[in-house]
C-alpha atoms as a PDB file:
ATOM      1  CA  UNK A   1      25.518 -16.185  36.935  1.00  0.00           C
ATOM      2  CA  UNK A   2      23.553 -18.776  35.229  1.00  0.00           C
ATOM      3  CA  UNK A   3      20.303 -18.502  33.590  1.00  0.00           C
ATOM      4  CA  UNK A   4      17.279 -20.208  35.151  1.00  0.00           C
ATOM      5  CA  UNK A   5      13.923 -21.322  34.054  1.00  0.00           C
ATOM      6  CA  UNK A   6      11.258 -19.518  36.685  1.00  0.00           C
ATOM      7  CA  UNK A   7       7.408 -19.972  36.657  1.00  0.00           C
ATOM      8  CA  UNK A   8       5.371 -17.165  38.241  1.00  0.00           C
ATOM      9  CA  UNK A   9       2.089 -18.813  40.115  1.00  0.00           C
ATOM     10  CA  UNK A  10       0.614 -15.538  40.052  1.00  0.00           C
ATOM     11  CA  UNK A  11       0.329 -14.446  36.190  1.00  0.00           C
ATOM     12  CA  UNK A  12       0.928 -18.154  35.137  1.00  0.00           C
ATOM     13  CA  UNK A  13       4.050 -17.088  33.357  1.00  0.00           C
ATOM     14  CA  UNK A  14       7.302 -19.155  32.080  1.00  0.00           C
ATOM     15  CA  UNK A  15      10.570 -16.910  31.758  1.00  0.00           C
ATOM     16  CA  UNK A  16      14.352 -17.116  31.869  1.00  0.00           C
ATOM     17  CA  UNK A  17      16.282 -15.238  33.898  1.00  0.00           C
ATOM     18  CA  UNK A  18      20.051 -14.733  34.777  1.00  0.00           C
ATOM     19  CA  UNK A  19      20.111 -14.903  38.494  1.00  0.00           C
ATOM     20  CA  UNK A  20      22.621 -15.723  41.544  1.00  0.00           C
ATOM     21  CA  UNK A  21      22.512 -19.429  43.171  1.00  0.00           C
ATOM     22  CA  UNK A  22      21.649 -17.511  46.216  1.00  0.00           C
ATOM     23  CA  UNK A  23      18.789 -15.151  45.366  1.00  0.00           C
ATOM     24  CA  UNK A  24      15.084 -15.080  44.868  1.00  0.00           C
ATOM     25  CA  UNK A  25      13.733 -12.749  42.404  1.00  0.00           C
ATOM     26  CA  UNK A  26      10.172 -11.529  41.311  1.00  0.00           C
ATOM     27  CA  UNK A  27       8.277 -11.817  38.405  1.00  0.00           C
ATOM     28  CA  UNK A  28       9.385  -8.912  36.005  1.00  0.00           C
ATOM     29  CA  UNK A  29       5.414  -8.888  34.816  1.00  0.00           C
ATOM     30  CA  UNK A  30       3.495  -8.587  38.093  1.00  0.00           C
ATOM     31  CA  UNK A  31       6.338  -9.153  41.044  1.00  0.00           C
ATOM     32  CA  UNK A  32       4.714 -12.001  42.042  1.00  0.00           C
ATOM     33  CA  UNK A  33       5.979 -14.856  43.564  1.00  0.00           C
ATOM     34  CA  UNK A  34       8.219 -17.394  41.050  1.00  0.00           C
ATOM     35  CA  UNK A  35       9.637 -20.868  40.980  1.00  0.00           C
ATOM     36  CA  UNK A  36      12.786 -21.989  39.639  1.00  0.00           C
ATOM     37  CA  UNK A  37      12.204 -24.889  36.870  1.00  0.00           C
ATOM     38  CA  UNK A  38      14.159 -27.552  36.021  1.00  0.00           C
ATOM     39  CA  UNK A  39      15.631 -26.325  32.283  1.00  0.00           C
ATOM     40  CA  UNK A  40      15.486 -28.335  29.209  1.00  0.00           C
ATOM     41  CA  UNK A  41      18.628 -29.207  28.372  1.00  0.00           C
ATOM     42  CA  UNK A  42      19.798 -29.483  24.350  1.00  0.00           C
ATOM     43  CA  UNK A  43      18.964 -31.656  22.561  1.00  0.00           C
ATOM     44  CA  UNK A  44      21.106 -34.352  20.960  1.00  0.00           C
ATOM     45  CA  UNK A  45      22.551 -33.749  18.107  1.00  0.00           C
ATOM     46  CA  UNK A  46      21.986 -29.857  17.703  1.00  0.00           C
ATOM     47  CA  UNK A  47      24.665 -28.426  19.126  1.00  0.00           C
ATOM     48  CA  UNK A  48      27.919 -30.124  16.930  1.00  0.00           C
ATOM     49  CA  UNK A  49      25.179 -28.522  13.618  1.00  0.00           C
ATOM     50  CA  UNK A  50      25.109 -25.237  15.730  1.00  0.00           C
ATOM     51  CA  UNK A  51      29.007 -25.052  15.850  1.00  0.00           C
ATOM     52  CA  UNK A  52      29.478 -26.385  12.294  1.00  0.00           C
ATOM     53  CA  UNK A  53      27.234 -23.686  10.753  1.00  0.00           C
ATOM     54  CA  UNK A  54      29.098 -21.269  12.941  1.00  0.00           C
ATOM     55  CA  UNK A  55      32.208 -22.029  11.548  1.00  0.00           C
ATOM     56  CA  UNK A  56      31.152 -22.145   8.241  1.00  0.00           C
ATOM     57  CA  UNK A  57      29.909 -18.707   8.515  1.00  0.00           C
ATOM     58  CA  UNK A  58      33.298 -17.170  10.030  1.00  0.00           C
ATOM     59  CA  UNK A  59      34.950 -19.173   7.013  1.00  0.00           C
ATOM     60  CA  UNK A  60      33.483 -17.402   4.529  1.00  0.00           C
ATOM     61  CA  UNK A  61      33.718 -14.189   6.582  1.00  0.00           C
ATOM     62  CA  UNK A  62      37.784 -14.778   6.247  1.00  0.00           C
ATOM     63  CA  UNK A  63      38.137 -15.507   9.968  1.00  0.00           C
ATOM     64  CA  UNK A  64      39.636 -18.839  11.545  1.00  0.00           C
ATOM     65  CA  UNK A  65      40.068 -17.625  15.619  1.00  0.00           C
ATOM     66  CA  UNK A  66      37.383 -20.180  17.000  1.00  0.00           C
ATOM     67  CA  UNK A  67      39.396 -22.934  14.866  1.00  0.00           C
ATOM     68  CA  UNK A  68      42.120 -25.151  16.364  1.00  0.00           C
ATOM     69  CA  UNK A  69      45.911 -25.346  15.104  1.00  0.00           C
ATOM     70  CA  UNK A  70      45.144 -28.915  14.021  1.00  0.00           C
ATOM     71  CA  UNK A  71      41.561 -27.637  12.597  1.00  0.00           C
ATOM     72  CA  UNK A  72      43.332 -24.651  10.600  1.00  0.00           C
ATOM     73  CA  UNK A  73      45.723 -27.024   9.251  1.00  0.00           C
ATOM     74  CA  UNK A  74      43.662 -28.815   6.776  1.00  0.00           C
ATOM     75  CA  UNK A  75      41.694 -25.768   5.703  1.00  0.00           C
END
């Protein structure tokens, strides 16, 4: 299931939600009415600095399973 932006028109709240293609929930707050929003997407850039501070963390943690062969190779 994939998470969705929603806007509720009744509390004037923005929240995420994981929800099916197919179904229309309420507003967890007041179980109003809600919108699905188009989501931000990431932004350029972040996500290769996300990974590579990930990795650098499991490095010095001693473990190399998100790494490739070729990757583990020159480490």
């Amino acid at each position: 299931m994939p998470l969705y932006d929603f806007y509720c028109k009744s509390c004037n709240k923005t929240f995420e939600l994981l929800a099916k293609v197919s179904s229309t929930p309420a507003c967890p707050e007041c179980g109003g009415e809600i919108e699905k929003q188009v989501s931000r997407i990431a932004p350029a850039g972040k996500t290769a600095g996300i990974v590579a501070r990930a990795r650098a963390q499991a490095s010095k943690e001693g473990h190399f399973s998100n790494y490739s062969k070729a990757e583990k190779k020159g480490l």
